[in-house]
PDB file of N, CA and C in Angstrom:
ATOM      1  N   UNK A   1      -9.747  -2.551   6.700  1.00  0.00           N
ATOM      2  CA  UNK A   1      -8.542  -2.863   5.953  1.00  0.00           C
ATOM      3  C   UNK A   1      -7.443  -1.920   6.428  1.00  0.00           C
ATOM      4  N   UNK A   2      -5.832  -2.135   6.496  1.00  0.00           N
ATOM      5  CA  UNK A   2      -4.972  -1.533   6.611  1.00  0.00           C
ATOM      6  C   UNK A   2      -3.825  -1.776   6.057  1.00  0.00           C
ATOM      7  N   UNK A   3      -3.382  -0.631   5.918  1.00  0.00           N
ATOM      8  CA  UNK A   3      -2.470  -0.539   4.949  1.00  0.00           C
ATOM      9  C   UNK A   3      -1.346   0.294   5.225  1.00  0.00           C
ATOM     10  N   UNK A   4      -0.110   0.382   4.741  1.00  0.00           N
ATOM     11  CA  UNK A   4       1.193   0.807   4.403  1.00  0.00           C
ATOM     12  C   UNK A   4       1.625   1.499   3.587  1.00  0.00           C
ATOM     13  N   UNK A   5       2.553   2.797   3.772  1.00  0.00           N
ATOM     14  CA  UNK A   5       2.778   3.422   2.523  1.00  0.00           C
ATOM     15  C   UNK A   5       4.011   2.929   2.087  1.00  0.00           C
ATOM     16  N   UNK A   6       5.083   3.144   1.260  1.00  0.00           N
ATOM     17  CA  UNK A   6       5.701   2.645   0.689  1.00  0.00           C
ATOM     18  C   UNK A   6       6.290   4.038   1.355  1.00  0.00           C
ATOM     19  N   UNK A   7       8.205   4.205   0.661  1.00  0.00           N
ATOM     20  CA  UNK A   7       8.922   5.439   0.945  1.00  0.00           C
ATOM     21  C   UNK A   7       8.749   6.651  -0.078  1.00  0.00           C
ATOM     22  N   UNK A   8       7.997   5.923  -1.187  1.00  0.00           N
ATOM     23  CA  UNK A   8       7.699   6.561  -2.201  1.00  0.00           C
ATOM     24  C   UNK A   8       6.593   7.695  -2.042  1.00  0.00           C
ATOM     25  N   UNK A   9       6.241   7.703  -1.371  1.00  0.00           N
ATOM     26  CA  UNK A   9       4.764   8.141  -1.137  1.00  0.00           C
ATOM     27  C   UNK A   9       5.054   9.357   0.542  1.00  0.00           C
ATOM     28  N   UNK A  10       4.492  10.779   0.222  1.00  0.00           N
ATOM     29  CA  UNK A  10       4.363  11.296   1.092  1.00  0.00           C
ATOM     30  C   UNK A  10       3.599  10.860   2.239  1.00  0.00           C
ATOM     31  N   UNK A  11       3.767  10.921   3.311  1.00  0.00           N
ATOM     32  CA  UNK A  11       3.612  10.206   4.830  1.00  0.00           C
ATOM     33  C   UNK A  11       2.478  11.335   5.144  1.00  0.00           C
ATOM     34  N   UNK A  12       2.562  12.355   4.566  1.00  0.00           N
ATOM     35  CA  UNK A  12       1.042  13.640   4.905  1.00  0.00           C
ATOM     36  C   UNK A  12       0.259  12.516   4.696  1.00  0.00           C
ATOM     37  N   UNK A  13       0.126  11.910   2.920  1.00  0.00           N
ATOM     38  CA  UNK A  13      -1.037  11.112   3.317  1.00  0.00           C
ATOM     39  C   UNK A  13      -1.588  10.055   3.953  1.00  0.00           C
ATOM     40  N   UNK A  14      -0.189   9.655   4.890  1.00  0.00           N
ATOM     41  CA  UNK A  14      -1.288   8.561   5.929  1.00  0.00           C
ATOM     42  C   UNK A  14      -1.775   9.275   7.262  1.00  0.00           C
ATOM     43  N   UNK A  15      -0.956  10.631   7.784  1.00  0.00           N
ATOM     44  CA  UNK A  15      -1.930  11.675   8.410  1.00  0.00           C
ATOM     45  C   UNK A  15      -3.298  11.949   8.242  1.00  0.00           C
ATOM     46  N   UNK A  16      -3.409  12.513   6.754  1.00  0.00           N
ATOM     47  CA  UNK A  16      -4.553  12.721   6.019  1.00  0.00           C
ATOM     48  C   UNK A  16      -6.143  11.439   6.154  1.00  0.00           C
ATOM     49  N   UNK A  17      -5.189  10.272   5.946  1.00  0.00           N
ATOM     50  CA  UNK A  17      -6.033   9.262   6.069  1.00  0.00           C
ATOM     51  C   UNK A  17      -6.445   8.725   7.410  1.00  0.00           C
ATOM     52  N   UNK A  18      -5.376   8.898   8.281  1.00  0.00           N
ATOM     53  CA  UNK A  18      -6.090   8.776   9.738  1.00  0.00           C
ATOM     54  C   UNK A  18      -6.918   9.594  10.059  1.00  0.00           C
ATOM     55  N   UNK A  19      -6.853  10.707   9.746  1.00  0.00           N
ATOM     56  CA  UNK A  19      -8.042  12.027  10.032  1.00  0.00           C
ATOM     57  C   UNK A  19      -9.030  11.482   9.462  1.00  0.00           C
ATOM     58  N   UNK A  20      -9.330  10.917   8.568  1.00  0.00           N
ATOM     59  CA  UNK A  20     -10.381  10.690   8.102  1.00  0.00           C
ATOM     60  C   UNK A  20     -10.969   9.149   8.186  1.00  0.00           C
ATOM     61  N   UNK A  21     -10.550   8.681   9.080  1.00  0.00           N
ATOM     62  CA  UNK A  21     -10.218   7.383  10.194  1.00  0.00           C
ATOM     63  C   UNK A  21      -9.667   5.959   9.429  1.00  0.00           C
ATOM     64  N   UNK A  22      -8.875   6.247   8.295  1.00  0.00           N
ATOM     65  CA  UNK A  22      -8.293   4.648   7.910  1.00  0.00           C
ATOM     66  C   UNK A  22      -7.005   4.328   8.630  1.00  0.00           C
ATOM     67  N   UNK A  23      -6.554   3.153   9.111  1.00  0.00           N
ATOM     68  CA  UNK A  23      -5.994   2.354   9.587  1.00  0.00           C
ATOM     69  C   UNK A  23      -4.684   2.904   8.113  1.00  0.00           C
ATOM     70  N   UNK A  24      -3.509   3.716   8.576  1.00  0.00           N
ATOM     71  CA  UNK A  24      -2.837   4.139   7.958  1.00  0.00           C
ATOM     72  C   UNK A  24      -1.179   4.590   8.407  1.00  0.00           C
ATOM     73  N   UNK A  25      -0.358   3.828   8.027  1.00  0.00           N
ATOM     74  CA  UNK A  25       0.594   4.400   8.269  1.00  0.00           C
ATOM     75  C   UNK A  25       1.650   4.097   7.195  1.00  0.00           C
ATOM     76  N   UNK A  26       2.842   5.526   7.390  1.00  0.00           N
ATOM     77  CA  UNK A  26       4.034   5.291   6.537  1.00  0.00           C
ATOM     78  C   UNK A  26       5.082   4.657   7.297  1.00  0.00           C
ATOM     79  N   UNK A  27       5.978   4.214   6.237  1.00  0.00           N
ATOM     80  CA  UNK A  27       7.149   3.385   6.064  1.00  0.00           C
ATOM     81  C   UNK A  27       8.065   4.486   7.113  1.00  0.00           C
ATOM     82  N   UNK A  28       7.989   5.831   6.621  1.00  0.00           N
ATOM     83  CA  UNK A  28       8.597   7.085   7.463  1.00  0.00           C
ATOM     84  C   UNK A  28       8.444   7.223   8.590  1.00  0.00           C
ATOM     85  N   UNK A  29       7.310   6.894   9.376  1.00  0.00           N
ATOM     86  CA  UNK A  29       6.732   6.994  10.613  1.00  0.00           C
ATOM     87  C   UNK A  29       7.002   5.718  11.679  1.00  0.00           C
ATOM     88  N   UNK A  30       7.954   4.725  11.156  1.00  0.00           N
ATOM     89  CA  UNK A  30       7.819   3.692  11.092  1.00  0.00           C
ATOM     90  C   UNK A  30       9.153   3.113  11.161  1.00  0.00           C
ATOM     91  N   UNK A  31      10.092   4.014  11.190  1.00  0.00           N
ATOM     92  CA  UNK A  31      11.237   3.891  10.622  1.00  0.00           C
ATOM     93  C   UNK A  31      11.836   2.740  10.046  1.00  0.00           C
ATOM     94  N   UNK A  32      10.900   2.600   8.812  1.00  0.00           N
ATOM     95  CA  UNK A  32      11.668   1.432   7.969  1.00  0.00           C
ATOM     96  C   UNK A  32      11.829   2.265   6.394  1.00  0.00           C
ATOM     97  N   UNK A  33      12.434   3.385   6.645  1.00  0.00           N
ATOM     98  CA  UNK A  33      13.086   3.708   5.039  1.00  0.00           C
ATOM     99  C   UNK A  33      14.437   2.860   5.162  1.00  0.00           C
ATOM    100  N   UNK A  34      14.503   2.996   3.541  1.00  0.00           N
ATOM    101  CA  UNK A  34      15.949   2.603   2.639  1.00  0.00           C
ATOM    102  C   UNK A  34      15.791   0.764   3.137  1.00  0.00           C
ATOM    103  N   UNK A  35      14.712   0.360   3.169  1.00  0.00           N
ATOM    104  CA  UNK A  35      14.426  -1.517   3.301  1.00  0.00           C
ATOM    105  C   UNK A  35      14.485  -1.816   1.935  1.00  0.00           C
ATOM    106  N   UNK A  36      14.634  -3.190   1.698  1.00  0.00           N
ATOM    107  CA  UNK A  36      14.720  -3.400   0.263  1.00  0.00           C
ATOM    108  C   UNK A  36      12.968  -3.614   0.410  1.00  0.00           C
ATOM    109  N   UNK A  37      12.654  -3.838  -0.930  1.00  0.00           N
ATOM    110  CA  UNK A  37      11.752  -3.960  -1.346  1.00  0.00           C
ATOM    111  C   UNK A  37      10.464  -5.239  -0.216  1.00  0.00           C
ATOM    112  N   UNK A  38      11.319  -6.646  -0.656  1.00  0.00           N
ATOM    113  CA  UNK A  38      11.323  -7.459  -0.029  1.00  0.00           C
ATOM    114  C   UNK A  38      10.632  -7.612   1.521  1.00  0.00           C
ATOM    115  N   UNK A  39      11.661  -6.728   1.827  1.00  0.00           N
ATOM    116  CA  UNK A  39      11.766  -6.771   3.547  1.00  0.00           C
ATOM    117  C   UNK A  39       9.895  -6.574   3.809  1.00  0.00           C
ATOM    118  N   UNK A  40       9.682  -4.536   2.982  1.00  0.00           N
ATOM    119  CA  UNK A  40       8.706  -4.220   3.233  1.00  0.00           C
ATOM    120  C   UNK A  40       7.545  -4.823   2.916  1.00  0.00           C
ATOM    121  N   UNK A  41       7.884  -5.441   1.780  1.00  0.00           N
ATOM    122  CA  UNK A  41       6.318  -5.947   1.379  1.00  0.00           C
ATOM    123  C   UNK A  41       5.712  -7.539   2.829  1.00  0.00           C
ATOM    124  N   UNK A  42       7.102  -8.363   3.377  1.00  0.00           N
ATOM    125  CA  UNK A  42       7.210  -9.466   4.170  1.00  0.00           C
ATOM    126  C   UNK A  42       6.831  -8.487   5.487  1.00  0.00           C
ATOM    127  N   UNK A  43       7.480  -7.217   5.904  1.00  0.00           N
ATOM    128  CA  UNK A  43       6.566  -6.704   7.147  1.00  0.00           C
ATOM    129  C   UNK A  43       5.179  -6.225   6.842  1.00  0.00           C
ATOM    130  N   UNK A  44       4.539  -5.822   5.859  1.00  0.00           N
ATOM    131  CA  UNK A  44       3.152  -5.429   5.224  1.00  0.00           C
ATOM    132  C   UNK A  44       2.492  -6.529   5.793  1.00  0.00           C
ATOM    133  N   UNK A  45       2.687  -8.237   5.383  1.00  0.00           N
ATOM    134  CA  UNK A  45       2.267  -8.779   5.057  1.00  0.00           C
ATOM    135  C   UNK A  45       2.279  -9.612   6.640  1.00  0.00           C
ATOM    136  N   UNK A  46       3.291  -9.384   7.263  1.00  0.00           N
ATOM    137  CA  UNK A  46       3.045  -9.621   8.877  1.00  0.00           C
ATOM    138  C   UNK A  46       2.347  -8.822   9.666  1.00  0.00           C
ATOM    139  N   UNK A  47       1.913  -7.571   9.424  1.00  0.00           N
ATOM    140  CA  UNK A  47       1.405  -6.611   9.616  1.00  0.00           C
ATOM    141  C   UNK A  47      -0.108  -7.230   9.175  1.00  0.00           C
ATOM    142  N   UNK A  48      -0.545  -7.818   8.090  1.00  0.00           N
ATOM    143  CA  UNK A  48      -1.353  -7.426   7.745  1.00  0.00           C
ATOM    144  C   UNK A  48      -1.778  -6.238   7.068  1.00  0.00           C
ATOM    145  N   UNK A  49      -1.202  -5.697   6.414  1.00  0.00           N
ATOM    146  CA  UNK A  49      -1.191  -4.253   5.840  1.00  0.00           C
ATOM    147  C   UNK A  49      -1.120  -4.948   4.040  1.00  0.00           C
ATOM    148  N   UNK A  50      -2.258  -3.818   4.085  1.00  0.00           N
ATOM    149  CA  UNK A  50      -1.928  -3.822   1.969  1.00  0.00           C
ATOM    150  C   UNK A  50      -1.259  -2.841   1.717  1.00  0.00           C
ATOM    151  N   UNK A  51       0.074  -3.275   0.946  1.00  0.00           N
ATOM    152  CA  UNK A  51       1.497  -1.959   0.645  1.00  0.00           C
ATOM    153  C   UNK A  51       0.656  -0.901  -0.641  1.00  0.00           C
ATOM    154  N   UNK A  52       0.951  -0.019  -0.518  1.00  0.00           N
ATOM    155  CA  UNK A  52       0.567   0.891  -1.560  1.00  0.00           C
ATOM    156  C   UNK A  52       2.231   1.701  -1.862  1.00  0.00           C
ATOM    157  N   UNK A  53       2.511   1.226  -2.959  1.00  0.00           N
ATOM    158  CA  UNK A  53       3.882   1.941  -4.058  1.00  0.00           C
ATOM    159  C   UNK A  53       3.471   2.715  -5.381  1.00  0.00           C
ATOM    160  N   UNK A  54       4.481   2.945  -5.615  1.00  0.00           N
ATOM    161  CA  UNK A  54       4.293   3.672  -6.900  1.00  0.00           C
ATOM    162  C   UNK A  54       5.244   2.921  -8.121  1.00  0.00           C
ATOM    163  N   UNK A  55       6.003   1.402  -7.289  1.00  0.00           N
ATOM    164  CA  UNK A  55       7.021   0.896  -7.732  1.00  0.00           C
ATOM    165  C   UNK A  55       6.245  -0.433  -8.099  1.00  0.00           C
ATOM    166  N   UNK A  56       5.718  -0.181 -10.081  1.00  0.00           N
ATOM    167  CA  UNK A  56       4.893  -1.639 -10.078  1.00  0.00           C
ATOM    168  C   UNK A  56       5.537  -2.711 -10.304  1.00  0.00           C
ATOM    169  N   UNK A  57       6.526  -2.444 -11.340  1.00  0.00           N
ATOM    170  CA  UNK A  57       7.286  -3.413 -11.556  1.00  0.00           C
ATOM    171  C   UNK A  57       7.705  -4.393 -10.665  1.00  0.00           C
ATOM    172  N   UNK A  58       8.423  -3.682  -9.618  1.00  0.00           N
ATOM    173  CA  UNK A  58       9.345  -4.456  -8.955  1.00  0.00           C
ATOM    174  C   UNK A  58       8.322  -5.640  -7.787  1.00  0.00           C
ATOM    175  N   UNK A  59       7.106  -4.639  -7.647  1.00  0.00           N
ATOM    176  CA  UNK A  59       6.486  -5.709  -6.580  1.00  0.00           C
ATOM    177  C   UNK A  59       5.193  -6.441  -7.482  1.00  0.00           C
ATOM    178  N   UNK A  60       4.757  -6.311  -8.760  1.00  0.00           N
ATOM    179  CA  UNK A  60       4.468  -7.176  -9.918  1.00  0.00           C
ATOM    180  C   UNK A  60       5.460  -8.548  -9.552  1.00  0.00           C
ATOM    181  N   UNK A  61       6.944  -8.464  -9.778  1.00  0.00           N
ATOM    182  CA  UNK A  61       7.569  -9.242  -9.970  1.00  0.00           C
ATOM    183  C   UNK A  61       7.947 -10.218  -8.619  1.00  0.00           C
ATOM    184  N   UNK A  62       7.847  -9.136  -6.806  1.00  0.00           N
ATOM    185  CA  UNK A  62       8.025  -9.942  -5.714  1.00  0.00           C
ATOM    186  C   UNK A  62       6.830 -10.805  -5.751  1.00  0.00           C
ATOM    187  N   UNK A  63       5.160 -10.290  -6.222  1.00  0.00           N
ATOM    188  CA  UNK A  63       4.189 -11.362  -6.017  1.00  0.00           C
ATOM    189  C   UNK A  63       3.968 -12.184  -6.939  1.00  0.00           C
ATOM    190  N   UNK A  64       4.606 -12.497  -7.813  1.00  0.00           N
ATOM    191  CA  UNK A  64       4.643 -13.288  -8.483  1.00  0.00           C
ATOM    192  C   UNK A  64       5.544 -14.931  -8.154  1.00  0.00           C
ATOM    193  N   UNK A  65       6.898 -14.276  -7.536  1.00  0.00           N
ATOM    194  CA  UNK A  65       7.431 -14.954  -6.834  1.00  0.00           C
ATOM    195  C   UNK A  65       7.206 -15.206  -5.809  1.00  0.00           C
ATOM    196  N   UNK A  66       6.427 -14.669  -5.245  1.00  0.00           N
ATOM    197  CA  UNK A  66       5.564 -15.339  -3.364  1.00  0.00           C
ATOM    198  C   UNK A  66       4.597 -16.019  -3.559  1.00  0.00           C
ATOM    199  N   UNK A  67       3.795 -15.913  -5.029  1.00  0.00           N
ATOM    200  CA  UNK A  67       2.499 -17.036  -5.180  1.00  0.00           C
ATOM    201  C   UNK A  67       3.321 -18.475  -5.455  1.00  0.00           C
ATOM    202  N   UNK A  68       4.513 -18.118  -6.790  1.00  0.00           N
ATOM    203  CA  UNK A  68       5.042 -19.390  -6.603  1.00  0.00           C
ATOM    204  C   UNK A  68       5.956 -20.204  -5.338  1.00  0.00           C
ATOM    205  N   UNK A  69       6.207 -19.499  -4.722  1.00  0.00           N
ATOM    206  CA  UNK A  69       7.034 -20.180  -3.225  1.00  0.00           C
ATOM    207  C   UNK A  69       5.430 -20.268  -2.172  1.00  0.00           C
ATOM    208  N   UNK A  70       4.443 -20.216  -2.383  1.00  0.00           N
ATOM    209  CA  UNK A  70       3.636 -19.625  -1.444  1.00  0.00           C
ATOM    210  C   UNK A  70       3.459 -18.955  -0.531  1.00  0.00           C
ATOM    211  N   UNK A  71       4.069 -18.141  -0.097  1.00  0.00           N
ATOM    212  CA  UNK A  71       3.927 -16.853   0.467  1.00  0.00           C
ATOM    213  C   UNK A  71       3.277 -15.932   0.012  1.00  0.00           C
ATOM    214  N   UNK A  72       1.664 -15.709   0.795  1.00  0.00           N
ATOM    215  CA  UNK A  72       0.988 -15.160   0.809  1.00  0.00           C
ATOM    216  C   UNK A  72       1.321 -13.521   0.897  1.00  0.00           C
ATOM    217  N   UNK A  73       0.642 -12.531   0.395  1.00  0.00           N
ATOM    218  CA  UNK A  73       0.760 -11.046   1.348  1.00  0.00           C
ATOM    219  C   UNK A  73      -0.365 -10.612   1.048  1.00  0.00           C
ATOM    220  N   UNK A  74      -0.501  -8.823   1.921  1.00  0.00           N
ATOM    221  CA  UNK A  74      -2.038  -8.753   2.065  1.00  0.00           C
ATOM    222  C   UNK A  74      -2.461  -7.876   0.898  1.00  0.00           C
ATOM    223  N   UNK A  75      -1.847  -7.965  -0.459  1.00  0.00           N
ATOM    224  CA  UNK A  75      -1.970  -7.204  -1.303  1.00  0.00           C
ATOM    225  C   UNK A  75      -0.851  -5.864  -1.359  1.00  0.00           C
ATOM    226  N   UNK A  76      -1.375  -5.788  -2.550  1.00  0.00           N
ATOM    227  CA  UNK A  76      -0.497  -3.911  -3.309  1.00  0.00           C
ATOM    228  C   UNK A  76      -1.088  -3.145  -4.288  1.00  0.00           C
ATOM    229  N   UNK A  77      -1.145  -2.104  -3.614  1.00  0.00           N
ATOM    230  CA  UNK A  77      -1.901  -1.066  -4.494  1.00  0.00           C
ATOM    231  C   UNK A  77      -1.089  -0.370  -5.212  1.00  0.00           C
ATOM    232  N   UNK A  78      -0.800  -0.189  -6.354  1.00  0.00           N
ATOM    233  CA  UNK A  78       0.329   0.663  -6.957  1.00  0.00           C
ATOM    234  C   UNK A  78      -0.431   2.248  -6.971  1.00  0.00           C
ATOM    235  N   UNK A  79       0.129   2.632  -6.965  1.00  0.00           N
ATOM    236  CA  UNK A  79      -0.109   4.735  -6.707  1.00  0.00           C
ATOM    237  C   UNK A  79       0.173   5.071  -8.140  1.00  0.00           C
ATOM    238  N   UNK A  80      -0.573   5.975  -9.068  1.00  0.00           N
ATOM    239  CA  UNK A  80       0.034   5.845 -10.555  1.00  0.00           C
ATOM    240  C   UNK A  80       0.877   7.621  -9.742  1.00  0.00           C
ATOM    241  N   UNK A  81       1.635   8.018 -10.901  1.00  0.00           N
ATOM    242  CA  UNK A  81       2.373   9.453 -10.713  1.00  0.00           C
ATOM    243  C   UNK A  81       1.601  10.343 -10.597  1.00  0.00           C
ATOM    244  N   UNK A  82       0.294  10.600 -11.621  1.00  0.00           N
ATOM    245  CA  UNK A  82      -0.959  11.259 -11.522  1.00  0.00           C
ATOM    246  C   UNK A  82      -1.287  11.777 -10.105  1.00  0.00           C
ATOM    247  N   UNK A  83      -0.785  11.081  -9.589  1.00  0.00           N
ATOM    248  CA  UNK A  83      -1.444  11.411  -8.031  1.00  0.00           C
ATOM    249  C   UNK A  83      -0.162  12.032  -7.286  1.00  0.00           C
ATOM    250  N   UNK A  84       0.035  12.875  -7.488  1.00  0.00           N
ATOM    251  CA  UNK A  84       1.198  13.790  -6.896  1.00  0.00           C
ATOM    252  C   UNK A  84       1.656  13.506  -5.602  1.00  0.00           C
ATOM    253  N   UNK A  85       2.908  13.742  -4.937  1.00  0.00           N
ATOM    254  CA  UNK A  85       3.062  13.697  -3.736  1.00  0.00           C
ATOM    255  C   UNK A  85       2.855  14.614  -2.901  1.00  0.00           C
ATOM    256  N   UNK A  86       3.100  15.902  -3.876  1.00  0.00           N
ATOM    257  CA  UNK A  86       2.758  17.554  -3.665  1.00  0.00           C
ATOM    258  C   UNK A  86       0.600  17.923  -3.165  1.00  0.00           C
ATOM    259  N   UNK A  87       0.650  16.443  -3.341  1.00  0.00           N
ATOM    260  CA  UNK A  87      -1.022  16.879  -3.231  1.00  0.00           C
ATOM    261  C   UNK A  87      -1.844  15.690  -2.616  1.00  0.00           C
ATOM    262  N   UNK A  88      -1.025  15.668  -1.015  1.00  0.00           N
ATOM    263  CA  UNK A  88      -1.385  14.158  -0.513  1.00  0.00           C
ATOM    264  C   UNK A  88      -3.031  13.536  -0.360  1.00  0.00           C
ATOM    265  N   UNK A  89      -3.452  14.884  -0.516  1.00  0.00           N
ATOM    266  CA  UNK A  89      -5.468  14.506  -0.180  1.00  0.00           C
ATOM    267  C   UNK A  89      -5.883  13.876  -1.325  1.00  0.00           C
ATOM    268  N   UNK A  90      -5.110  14.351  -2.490  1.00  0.00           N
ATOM    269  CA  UNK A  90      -5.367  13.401  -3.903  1.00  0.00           C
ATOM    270  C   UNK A  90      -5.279  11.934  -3.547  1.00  0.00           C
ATOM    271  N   UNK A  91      -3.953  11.378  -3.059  1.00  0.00           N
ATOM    272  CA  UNK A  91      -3.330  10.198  -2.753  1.00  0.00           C
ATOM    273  C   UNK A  91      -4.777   9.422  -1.996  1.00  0.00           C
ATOM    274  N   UNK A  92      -5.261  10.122  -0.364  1.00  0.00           N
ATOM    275  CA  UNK A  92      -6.354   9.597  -0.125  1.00  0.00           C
ATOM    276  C   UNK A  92      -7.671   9.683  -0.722  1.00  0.00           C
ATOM    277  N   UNK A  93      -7.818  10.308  -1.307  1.00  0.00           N
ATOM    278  CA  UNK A  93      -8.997  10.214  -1.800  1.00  0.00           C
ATOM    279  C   UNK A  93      -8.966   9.303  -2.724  1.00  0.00           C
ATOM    280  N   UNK A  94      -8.456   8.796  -3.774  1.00  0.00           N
ATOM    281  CA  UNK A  94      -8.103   7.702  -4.826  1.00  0.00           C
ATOM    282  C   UNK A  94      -8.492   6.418  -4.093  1.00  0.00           C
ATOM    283  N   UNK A  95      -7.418   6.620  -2.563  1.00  0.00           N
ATOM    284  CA  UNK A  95      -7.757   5.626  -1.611  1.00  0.00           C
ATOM    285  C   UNK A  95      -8.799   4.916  -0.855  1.00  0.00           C
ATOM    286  N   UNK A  96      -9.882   5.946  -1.019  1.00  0.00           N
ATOM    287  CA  UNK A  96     -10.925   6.012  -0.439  1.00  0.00           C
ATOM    288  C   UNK A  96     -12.068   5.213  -1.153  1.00  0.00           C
ATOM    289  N   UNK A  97     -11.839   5.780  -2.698  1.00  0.00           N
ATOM    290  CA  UNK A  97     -12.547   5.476  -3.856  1.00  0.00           C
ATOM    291  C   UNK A  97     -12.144   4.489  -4.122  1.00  0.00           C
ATOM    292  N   UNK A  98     -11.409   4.065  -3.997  1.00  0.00           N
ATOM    293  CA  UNK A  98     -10.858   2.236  -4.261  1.00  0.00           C
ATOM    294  C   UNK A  98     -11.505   1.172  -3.017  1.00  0.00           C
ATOM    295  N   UNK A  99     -11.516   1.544  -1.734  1.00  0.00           N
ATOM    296  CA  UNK A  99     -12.254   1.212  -0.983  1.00  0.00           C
ATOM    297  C   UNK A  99     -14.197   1.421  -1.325  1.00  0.00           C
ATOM    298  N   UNK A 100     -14.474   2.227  -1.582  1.00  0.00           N
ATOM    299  CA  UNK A 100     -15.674   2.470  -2.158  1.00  0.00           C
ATOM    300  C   UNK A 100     -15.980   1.395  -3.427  1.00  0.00           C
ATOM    301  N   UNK A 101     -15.255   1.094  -4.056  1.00  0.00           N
ATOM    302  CA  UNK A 101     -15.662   0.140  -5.263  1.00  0.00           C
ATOM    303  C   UNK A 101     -15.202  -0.793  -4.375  1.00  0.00           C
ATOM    304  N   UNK A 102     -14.312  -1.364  -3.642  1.00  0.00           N
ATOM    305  CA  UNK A 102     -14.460  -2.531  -3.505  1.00  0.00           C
ATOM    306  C   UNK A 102     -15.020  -3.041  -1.773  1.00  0.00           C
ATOM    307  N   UNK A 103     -16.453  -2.286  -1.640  1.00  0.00           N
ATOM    308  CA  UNK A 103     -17.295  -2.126  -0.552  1.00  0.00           C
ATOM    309  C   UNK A 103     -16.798  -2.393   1.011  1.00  0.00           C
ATOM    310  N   UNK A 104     -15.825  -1.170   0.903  1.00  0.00           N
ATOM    311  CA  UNK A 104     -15.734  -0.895   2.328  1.00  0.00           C
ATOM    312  C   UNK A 104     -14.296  -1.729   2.488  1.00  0.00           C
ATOM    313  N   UNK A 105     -13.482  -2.489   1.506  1.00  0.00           N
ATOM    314  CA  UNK A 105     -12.568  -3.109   1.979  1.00  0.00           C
ATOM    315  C   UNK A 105     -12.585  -4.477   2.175  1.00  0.00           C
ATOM    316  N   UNK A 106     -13.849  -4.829   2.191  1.00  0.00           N
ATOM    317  CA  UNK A 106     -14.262  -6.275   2.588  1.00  0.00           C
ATOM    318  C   UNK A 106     -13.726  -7.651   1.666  1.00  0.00           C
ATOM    319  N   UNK A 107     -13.455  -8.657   1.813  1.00  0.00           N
ATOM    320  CA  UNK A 107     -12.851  -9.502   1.350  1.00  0.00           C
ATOM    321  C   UNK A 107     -11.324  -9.468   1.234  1.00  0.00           C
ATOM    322  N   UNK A 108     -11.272 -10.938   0.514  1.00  0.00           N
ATOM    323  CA  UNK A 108      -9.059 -10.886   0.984  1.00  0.00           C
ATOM    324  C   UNK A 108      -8.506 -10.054  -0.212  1.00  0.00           C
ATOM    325  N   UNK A 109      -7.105  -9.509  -0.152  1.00  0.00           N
ATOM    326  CA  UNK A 109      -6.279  -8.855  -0.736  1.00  0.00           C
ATOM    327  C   UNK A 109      -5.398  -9.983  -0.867  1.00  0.00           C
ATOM    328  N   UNK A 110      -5.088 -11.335  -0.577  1.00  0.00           N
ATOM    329  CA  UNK A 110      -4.149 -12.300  -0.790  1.00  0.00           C
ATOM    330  C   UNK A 110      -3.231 -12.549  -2.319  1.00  0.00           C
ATOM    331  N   UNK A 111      -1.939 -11.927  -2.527  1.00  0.00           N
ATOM    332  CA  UNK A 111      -1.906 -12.169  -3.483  1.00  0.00           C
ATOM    333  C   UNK A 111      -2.017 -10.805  -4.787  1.00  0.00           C
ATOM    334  N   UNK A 112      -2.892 -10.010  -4.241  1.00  0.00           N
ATOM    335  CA  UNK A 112      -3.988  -9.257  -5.149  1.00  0.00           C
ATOM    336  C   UNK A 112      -2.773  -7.817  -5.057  1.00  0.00           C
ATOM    337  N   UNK A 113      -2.707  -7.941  -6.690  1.00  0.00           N
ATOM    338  CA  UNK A 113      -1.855  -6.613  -6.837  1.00  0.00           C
ATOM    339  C   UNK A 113      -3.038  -5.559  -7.780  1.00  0.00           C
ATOM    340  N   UNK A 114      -3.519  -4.027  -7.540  1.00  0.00           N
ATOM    341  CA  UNK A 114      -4.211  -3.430  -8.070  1.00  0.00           C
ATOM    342  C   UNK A 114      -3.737  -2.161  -8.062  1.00  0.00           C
ATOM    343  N   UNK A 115      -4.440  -1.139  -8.886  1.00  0.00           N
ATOM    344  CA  UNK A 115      -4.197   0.140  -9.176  1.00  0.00           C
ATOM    345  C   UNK A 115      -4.999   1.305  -8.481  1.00  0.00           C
ATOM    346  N   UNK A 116      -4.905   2.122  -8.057  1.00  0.00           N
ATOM    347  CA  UNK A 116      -5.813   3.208  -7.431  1.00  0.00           C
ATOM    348  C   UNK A 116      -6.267   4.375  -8.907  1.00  0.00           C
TER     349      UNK A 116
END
C-alpha cells in the first residue's frame, strides 16, 4: 500500500516510514504545498496513494462527493492531533498498526475514509 501525507503532517514522518520500508511520501517533498484540498486528494488518487490528513471534515465531505459523481480514490486516513507532529515516529507507528489490523494493507481503500 502507498500513501501520501497531507501538508498537515510533518514530512520526518514519511522519512521515518521509508526507513522502515513503507512506500511513503510528503506533499513537501513533492512540491505540492498550498493545493486545495481537491487537487491533492485527485493526485493521491492518480497516484494511487491513500491521503493521510488531519483535515476530517473537509475530505469526509470531498468523498462523499466523489462516491456520488463516481470518482473513485485510494482512500484517507485522518491523523487524530494526539499524534503530534513534534513526535513523527508516533505518526508511523499508528501507521504501521493500522496496517497491522488491516493485514499488511491488503484489499481496496476505494472510497474508504478511516482513522489511525
Amino acid at each position: 500500500m502507498r500513501f501520501l501525507l497531507d501538508e498537515d503532517l510533518a514530512p520526518a514522518a514519511a522519512e521515518i516510514a521509508r526507513g522502515q520500508g513503507l512506500d511513503v511520501v510528503s506533499v513537501h517533498e513533492i512540491d505540492r504545498r498550498q493545493r486545495s484540498d481537491e487537487e491533492q486528494l485527485r493526485f493521491s488518487a492518480e497516484e494511487g496513494r491513500v491521503f493521510l490528513t488531519r483535515n476530517r471534515d473537509d475530505f469526509i465531505r470531498l468523498t462523499v462527493a466523489w462516491f456520488q459523481a463516481g470518482e473513485p480514490h485510494a482512500g484517507v486516513l485522518i491523523v487524530p492531533w494526539s499524534l503530534p507532529n513534534r513526535k513523527p515516529e508516533r505518526i508511523v507507528r499508528a501507521l504501521r498498526n493500522w496496517l497491522d489490523r488491516r493485514g499488511g494493507g491488503s484489499g481496496s481503500m476505494e472510497y474508504v475514509i478511516d482513522f489511525l
